[in-house]
C-alpha atoms as a PDB file:
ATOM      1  CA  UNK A   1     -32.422 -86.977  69.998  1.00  0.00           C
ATOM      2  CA  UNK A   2     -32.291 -83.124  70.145  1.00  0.00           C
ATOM      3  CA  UNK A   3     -31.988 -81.484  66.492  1.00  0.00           C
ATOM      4  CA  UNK A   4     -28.469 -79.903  66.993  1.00  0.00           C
ATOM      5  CA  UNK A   5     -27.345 -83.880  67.682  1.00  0.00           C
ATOM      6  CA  UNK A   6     -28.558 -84.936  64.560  1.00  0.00           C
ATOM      7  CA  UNK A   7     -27.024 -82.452  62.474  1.00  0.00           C
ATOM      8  CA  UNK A   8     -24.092 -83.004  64.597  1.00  0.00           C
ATOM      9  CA  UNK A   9     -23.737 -86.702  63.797  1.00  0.00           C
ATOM     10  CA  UNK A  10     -25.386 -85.774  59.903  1.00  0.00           C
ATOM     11  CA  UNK A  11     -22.392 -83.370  59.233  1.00  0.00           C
ATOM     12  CA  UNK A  12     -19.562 -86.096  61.183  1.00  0.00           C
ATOM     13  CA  UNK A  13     -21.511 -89.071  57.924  1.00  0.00           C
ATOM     14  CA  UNK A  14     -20.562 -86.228  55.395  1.00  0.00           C
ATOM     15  CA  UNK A  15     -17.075 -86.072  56.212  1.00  0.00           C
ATOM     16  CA  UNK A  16     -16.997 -89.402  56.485  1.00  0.00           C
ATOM     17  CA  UNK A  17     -18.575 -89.403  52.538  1.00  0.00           C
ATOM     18  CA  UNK A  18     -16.328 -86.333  51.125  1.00  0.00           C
ATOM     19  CA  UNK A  19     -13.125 -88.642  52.323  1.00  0.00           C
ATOM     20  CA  UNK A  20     -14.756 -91.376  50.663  1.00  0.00           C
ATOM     21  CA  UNK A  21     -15.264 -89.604  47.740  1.00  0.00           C
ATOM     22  CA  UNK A  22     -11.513 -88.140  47.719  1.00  0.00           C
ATOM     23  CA  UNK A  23     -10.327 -91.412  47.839  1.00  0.00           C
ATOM     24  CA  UNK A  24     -12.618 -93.232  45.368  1.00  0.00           C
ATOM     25  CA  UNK A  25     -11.402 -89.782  43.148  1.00  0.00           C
ATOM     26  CA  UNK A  26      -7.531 -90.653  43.516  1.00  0.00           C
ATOM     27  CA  UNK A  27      -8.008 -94.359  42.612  1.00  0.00           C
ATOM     28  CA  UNK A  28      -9.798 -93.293  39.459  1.00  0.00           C
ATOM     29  CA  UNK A  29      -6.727 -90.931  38.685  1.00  0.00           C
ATOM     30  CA  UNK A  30      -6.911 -87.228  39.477  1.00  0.00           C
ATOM     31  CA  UNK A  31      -4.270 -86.691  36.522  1.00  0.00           C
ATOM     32  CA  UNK A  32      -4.379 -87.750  33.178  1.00  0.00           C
ATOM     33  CA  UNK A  33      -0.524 -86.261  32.282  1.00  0.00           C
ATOM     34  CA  UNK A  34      -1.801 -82.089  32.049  1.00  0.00           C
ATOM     35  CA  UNK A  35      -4.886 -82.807  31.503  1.00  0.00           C
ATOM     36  CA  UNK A  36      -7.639 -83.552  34.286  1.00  0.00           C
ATOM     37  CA  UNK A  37      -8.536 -87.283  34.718  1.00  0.00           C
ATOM     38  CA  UNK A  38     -11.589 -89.514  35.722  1.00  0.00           C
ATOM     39  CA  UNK A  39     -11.094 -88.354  39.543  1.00  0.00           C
ATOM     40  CA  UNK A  40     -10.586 -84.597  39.061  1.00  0.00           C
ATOM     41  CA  UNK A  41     -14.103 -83.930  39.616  1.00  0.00           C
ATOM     42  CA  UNK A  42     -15.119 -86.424  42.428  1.00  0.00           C
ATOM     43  CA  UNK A  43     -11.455 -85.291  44.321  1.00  0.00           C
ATOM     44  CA  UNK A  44     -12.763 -81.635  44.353  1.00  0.00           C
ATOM     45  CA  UNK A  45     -16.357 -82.429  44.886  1.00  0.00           C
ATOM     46  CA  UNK A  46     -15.348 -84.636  47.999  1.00  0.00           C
ATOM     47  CA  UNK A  47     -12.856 -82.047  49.334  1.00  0.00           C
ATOM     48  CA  UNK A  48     -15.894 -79.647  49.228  1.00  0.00           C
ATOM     49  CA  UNK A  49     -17.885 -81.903  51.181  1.00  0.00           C
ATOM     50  CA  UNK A  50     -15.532 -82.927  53.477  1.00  0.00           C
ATOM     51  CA  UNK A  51     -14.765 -79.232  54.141  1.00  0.00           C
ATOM     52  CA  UNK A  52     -18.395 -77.779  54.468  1.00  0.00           C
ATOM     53  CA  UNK A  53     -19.531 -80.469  56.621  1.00  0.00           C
ATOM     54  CA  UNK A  54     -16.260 -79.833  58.992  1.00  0.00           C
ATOM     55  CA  UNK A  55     -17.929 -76.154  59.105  1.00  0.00           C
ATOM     56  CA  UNK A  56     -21.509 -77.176  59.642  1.00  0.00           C
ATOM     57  CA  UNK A  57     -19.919 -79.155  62.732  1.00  0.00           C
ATOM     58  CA  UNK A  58     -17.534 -77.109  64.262  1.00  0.00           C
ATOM     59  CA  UNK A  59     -20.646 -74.261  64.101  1.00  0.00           C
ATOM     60  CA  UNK A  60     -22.753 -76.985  65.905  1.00  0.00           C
ATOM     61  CA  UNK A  61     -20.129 -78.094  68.199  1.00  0.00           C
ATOM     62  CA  UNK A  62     -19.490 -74.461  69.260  1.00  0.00           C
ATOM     63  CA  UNK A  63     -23.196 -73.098  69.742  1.00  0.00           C
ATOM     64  CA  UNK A  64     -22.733 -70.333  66.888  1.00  0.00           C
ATOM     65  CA  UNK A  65     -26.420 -72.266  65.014  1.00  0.00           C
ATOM     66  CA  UNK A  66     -28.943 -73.327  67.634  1.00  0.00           C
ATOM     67  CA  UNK A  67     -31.408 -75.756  65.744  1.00  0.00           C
ATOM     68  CA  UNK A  68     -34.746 -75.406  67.614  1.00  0.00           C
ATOM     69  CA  UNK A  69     -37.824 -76.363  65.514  1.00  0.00           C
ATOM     70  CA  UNK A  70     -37.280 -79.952  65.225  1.00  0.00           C
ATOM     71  CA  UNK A  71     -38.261 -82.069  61.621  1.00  0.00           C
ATOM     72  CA  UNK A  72     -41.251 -82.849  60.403  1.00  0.00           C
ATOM     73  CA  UNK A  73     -43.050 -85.355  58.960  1.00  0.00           C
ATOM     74  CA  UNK A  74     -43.797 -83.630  55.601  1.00  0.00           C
ATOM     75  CA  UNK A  75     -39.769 -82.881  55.800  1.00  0.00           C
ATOM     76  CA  UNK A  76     -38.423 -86.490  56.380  1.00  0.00           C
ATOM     77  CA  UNK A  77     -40.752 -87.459  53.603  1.00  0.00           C
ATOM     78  CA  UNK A  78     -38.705 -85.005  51.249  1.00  0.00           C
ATOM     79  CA  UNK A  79     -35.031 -86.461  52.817  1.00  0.00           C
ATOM     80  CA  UNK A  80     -36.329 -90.264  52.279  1.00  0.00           C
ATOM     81  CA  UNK A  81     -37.481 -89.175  48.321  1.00  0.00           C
ATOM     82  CA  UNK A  82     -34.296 -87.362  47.503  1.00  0.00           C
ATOM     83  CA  UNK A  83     -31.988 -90.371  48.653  1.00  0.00           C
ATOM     84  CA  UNK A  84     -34.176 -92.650  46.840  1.00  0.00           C
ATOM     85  CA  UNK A  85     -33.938 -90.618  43.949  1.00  0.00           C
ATOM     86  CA  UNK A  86     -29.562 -90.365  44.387  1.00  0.00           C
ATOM     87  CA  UNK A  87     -30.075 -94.481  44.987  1.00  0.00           C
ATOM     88  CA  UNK A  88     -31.896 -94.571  41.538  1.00  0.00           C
ATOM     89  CA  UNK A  89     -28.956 -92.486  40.206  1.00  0.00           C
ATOM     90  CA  UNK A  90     -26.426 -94.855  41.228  1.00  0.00           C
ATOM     91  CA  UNK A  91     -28.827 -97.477  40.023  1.00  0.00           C
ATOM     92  CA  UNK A  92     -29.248 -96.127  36.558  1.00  0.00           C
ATOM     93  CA  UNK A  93     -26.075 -94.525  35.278  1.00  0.00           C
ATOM     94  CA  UNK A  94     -24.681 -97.584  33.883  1.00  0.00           C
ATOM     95  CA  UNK A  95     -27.840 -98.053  31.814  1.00  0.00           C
ATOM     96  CA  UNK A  96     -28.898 -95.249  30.306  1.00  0.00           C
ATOM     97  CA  UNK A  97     -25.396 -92.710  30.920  1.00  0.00           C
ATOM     98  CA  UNK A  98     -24.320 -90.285  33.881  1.00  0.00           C
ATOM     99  CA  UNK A  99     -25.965 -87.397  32.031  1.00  0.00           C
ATOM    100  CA  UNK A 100     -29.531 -89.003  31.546  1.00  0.00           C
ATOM    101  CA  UNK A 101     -29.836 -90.034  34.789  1.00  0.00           C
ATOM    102  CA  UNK A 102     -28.579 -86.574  36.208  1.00  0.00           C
ATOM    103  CA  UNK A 103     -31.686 -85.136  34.046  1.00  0.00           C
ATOM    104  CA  UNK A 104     -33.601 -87.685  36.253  1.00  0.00           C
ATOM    105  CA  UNK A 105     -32.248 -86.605  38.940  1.00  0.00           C
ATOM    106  CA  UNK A 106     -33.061 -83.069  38.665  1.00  0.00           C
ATOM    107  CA  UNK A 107     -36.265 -83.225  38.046  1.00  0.00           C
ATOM    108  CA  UNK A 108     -37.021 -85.355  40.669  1.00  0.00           C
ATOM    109  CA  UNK A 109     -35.153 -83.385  43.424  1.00  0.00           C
ATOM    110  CA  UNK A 110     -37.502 -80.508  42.532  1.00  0.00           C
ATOM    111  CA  UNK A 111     -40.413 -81.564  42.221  1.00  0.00           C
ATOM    112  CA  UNK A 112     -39.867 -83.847  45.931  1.00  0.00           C
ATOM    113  CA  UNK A 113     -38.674 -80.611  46.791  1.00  0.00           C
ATOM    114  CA  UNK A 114     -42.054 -78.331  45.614  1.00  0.00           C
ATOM    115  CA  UNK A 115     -44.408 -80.440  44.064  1.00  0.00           C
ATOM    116  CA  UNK A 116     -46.337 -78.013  42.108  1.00  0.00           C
ATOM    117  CA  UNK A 117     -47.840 -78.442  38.295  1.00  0.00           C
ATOM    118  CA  UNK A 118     -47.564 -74.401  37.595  1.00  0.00           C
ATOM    119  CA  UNK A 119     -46.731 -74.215  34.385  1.00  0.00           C
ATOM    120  CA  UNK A 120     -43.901 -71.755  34.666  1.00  0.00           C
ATOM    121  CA  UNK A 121     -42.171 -73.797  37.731  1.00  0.00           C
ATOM    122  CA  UNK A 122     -42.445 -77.116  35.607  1.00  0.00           C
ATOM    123  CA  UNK A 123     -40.855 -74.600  32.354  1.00  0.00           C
ATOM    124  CA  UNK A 124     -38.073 -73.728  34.882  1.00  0.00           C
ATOM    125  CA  UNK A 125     -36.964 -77.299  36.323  1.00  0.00           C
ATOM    126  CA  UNK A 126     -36.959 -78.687  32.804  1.00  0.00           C
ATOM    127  CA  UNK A 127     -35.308 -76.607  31.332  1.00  0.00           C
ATOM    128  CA  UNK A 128     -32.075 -76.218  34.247  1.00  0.00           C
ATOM    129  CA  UNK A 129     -32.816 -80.052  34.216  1.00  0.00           C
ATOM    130  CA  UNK A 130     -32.007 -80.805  30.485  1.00  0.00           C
ATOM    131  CA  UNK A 131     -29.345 -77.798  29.726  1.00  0.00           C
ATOM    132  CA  UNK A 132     -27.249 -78.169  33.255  1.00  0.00           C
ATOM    133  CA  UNK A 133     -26.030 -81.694  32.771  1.00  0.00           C
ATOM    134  CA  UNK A 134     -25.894 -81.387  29.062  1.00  0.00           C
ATOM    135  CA  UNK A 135     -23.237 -78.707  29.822  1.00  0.00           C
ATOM    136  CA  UNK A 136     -21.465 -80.479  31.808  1.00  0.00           C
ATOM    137  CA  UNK A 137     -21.362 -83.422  29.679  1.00  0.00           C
ATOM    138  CA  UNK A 138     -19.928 -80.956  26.963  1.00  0.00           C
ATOM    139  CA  UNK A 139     -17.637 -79.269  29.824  1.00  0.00           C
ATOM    140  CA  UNK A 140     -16.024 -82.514  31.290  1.00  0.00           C
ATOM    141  CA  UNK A 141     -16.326 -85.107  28.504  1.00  0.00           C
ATOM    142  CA  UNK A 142     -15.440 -82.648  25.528  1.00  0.00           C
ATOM    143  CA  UNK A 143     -13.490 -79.716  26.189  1.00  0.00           C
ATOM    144  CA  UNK A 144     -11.661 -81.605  29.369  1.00  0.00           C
ATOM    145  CA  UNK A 145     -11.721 -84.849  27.934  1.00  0.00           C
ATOM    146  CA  UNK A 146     -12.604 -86.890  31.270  1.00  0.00           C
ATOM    147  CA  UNK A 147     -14.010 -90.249  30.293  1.00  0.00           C
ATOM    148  CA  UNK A 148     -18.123 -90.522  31.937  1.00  0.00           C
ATOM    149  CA  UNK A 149     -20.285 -92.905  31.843  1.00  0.00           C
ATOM    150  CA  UNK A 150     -22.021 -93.232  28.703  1.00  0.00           C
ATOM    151  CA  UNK A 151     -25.889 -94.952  27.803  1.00  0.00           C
ATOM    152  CA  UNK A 152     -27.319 -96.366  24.848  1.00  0.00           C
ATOM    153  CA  UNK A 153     -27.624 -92.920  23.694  1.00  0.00           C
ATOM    154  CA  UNK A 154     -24.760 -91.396  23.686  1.00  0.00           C
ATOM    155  CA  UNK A 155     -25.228 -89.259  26.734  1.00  0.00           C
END
């Protein structure tokens, strides 16, 4: 299988997911009377993907990105750890609360991503790891009162 197939049939599983999403968003309610509800965010997230991926394949489709060096090793290893790490996501966030596990998440995605112990890159990733979700948590479960999954912590 050629690279520019696999992106191809990659990009048609990602619309396939941003519908999914969209729908999984409405049943959850996009509206909560004026105010955003639990599906606001996953209803724009998974129009976003949806959208994007009908991009990435129409640009495949019509020749305007030519994929040539084909995937390594070293880079499969990376795609396998990041899905296990969104799996463990999944797997966690009734446990320990959407915005602990997201922490998780983060961290793990970069260091799959560039494993490195330099002090300043590990300074970095924590500290986007730690504030970014916390934000959010304060952005969509505070000021626009959309209910998230919560741990025994609060979070």
């Amino acid at each position: 299988m050629t690279t520019n197939r696999a992106d191809q049939i990659f990009a048609v599983l990602l619309i396939l997911l941003g519908c999914y999403v969209v729908w999984s968003g409405i049943g959850y309610g996009y509206m909560a009377g004026t105010a955003p509800g639990a599906g606001f965010f996953p209803v724009i997230l998974g129009i976003a993907i949806a959208m994007l991926s009908v991009v990435n394949l129409l640009r495949s489709l019509l020749g305007a990105e030519q994929l040539t060096k084909g995937i390594e090793s070293r880079d499969l290893a990376k795609i396998a750890g990041v899905t296990v790490a969104l799996v463990l996501l999944i797997v966690a966030t009734p446990y320990v609360g959407i915005t602990v596990a997201s922490i998780g998440l983060m961290l793990a995605i970069a260091l799959i991503i560039r494993p490195s112990a330099e002090p300043a890159y590990l300074s970095r990733i924590v500290a986007c790891s730690v504030f970014v979700p916390l934000f959010c948590r304060v952005a969509f479960g505070n000021w626009l009162n959309i209910p998230l999954p919560t741990g025994p912590f609060g979070l």
